[in-house]
C-alpha atoms as a PDB file:
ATOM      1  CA  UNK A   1      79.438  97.282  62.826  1.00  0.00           C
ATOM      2  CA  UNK A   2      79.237  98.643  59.768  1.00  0.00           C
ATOM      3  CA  UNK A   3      79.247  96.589  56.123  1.00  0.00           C
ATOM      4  CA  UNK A   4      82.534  96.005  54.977  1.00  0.00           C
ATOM      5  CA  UNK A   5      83.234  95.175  50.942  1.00  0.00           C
ATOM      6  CA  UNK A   6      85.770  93.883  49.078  1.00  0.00           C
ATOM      7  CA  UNK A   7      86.696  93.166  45.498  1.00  0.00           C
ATOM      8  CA  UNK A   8      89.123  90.637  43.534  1.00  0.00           C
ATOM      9  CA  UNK A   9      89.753  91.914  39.939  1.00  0.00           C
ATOM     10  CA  UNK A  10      91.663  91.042  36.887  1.00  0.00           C
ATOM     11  CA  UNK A  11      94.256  93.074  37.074  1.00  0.00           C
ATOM     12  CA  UNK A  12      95.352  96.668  38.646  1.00  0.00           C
ATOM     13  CA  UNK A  13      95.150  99.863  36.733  1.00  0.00           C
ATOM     14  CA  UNK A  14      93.779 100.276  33.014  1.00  0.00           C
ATOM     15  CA  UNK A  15      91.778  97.911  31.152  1.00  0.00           C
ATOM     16  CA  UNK A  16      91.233  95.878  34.836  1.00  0.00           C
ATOM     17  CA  UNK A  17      87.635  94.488  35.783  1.00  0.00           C
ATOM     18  CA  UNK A  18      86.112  92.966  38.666  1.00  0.00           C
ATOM     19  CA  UNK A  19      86.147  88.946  38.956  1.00  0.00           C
ATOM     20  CA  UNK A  20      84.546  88.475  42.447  1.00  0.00           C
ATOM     21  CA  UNK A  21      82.867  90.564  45.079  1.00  0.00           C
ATOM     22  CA  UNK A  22      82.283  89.532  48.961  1.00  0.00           C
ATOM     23  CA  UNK A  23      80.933  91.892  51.866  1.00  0.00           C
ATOM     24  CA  UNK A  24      80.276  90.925  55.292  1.00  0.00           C
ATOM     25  CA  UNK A  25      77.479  92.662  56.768  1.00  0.00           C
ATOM     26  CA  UNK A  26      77.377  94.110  59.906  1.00  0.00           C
ATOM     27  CA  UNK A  27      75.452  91.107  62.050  1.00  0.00           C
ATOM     28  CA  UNK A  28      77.769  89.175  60.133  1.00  0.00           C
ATOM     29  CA  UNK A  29      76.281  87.562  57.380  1.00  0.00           C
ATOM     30  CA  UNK A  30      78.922  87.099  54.592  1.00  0.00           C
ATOM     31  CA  UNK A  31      78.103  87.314  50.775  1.00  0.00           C
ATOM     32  CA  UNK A  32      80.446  86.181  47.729  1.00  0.00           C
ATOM     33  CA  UNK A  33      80.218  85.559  44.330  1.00  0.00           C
ATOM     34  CA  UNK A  34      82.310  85.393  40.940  1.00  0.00           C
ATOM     35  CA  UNK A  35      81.638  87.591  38.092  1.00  0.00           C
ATOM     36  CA  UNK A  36      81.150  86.890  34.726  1.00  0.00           C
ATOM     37  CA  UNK A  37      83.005  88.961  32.499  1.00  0.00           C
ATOM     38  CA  UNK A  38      81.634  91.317  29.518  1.00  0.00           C
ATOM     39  CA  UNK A  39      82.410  89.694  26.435  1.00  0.00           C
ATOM     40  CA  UNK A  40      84.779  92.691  25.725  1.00  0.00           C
ATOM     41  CA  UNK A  41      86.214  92.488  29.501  1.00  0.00           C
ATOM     42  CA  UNK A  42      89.993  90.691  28.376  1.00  0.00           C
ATOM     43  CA  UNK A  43      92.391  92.573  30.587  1.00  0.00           C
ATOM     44  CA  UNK A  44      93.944  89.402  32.660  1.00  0.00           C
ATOM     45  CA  UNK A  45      97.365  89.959  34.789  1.00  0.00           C
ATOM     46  CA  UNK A  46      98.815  86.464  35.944  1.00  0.00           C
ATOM     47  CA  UNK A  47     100.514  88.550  38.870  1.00  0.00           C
ATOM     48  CA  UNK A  48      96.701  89.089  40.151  1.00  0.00           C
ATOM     49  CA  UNK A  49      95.867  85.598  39.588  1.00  0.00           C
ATOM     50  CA  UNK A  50      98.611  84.469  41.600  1.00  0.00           C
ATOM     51  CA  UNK A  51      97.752  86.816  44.269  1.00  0.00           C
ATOM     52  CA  UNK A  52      93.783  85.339  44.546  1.00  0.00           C
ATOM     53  CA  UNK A  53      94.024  82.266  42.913  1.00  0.00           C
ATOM     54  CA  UNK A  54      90.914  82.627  40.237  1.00  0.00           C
ATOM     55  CA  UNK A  55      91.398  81.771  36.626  1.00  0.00           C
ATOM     56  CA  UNK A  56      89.251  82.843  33.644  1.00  0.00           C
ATOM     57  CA  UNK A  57      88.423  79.307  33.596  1.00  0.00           C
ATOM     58  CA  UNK A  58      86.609  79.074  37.327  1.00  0.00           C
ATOM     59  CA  UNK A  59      84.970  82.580  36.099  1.00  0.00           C
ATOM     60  CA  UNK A  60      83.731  81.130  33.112  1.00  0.00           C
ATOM     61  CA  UNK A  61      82.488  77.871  34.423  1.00  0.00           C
ATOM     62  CA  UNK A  62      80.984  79.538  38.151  1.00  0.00           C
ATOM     63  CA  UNK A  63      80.699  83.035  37.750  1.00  0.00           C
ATOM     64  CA  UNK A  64      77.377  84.368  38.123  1.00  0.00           C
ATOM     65  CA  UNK A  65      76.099  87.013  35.403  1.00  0.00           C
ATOM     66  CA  UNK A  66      76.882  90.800  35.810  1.00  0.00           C
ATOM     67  CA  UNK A  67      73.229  91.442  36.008  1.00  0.00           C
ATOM     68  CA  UNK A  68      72.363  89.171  38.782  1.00  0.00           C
ATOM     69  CA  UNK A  69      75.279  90.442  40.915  1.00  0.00           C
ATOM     70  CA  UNK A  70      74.376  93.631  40.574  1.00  0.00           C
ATOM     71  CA  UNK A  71      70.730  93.428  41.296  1.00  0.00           C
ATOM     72  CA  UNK A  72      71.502  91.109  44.605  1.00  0.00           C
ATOM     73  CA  UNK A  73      73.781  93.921  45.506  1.00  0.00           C
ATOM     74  CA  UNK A  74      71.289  96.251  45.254  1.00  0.00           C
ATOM     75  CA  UNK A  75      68.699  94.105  46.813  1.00  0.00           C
ATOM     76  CA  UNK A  76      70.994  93.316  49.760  1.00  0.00           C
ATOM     77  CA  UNK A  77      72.651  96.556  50.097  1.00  0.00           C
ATOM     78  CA  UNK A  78      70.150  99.034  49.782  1.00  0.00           C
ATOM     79  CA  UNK A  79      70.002 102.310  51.343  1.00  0.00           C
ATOM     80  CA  UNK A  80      73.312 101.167  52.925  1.00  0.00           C
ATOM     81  CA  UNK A  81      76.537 103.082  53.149  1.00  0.00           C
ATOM     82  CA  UNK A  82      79.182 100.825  52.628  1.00  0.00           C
ATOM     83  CA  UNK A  83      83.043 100.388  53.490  1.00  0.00           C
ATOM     84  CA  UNK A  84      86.039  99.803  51.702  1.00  0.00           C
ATOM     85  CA  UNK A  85      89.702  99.587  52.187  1.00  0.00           C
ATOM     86  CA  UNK A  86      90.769 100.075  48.804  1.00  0.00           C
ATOM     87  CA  UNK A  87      87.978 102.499  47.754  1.00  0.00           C
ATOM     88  CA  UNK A  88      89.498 104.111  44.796  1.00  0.00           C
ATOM     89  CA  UNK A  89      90.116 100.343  43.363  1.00  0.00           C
ATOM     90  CA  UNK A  90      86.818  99.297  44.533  1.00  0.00           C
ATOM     91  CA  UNK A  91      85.204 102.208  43.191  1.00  0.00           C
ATOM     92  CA  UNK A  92      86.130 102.111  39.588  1.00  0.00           C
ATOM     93  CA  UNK A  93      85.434  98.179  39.509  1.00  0.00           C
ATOM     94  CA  UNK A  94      81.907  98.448  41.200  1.00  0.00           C
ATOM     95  CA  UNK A  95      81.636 101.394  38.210  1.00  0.00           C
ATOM     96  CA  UNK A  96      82.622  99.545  35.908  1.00  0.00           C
ATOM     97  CA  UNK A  97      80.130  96.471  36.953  1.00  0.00           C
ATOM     98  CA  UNK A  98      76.982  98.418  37.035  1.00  0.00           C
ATOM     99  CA  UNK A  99      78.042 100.381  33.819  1.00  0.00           C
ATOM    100  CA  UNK A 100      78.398  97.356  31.866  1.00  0.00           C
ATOM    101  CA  UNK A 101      74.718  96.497  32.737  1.00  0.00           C
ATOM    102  CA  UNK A 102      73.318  99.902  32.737  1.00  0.00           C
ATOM    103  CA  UNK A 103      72.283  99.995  36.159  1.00  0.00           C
ATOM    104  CA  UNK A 104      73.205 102.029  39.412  1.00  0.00           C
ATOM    105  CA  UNK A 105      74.065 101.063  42.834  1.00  0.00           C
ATOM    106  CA  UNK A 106      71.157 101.469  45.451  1.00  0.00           C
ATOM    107  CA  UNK A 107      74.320 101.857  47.937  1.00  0.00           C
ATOM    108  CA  UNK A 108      76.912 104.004  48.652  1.00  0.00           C
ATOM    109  CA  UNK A 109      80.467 102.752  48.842  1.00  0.00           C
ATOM    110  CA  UNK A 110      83.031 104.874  51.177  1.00  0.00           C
ATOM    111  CA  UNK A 111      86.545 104.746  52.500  1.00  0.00           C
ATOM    112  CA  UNK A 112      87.010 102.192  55.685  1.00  0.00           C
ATOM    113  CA  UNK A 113      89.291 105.267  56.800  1.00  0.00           C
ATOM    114  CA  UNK A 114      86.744 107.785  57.300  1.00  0.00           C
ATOM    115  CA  UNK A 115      85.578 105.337  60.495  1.00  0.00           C
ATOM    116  CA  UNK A 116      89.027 105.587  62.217  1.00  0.00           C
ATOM    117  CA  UNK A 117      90.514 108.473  64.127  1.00  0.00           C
ATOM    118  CA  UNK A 118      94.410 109.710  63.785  1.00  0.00           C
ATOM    119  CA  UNK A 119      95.696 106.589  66.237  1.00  0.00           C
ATOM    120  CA  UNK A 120      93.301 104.072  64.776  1.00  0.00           C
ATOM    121  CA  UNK A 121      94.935 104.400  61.061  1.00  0.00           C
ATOM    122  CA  UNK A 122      97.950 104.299  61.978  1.00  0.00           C
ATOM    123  CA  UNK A 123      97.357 100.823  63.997  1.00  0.00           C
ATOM    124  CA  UNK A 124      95.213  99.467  61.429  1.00  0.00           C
ATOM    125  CA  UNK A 125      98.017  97.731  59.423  1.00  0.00           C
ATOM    126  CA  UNK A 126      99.700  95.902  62.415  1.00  0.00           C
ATOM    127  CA  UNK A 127      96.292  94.575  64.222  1.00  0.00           C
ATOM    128  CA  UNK A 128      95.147  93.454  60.873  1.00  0.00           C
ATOM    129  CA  UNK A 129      98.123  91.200  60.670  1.00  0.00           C
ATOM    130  CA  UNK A 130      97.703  90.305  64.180  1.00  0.00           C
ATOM    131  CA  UNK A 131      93.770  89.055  63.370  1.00  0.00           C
ATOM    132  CA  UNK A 132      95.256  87.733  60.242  1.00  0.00           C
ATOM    133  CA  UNK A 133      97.353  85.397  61.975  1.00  0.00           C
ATOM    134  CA  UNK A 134      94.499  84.735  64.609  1.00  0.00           C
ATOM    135  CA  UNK A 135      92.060  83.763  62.402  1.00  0.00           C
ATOM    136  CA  UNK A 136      94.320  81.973  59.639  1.00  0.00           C
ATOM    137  CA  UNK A 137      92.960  83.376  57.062  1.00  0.00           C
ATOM    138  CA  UNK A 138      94.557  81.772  54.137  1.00  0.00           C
ATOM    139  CA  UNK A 139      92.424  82.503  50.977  1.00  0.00           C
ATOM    140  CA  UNK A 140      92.776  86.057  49.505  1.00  0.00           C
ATOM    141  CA  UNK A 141      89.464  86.470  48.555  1.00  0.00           C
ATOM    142  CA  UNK A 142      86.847  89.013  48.668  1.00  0.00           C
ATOM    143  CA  UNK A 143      84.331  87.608  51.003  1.00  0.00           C
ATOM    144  CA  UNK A 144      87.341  86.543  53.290  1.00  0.00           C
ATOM    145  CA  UNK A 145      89.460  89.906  53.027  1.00  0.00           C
ATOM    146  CA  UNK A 146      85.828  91.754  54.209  1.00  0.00           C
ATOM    147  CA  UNK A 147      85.555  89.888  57.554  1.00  0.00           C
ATOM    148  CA  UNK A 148      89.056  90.393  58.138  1.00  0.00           C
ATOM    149  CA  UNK A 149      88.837  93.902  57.346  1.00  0.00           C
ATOM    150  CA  UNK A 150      85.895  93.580  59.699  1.00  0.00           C
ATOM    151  CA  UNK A 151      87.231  91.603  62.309  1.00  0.00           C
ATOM    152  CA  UNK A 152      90.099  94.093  62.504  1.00  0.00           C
ATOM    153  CA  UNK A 153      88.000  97.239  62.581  1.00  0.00           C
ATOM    154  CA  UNK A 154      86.165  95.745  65.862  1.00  0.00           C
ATOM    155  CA  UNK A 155      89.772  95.176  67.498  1.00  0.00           C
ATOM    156  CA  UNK A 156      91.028  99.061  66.595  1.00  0.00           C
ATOM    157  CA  UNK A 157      88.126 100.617  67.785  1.00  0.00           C
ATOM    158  CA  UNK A 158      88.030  98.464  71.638  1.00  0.00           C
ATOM    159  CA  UNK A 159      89.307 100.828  74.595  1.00  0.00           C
ATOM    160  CA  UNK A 160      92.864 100.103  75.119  1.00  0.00           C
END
């Protein structure tokens, strides 16, 4: 299985940043952690903090700083090609991330889609709500939406 990302952010659209990134790696092994935000990061939507439940508060008090994320991405990720649902989102945060600390990623980040065929897309929506419900996942967050994303890939691409 290939490694699966996901990102939580502070908003959608303009002026948005990411708060928290979480990947699940293909044996498995899950990785999550907060981001601090750039001093000049203020974009907040209460619509997204409804959505994954993380306030500037928790950010301040347990994110980890933009450098270290990165670098443990790197570190853990390297060489990699990587998978997203949401890659346009996902792409600008993660820019955004390694801008602010003037470093690049040692991974490449692609679109989840690009691993399904015709059929599989167009069942992707329903069996992730079916794994959804399996599972009971109840936290929207990054590390969680991954292995769900994950988990769901596995059941779309079993023979029939």
């Amino acid at each position: 299985m290939p490694t699966i990302l996901d990102l939580e952010a502070s908003g959608f659209g303009r002026g948005s940043y990411p708060i928290e990134i979480g990947f699940v790696q293909g044996q498995g092994l899950p990785f999550c952690s907060l981001i601090q935000p750039a001093p000049d990061w203020d974009h907040w939507d209460p619509q997204a903090q409804a959505l994954h439940g993380i306030s500037r508060e928790l950010l301040q008090r347990h994110g980890r700083p933009r450098e270290w994320v990165a670098q443990e991405l790197n570190s853990r990720l390297s060489g990699q090609t990587v998978y997203s649902d949401s890659w346009a989102y996902d792409y600008s945060w993660l820019a955004r991330l390694y801008d602010s600390v003037g470093m690049q990623p040692g991974f490449k980040l692609d679109d989840l889609r690009r691993l399904l065929s015709e059929d599989e897309a167009l069942r992707f929506g329903d069996v992730k709500q079916q794994v959804r419900a399996e599972v009971q996942l109840r936290r929207h967050r990054a590390s969680a939406d991954a292995k769900l994303l994950q988990l769901t890939l596995m059941r779309v691409k079993q023979p029939a």
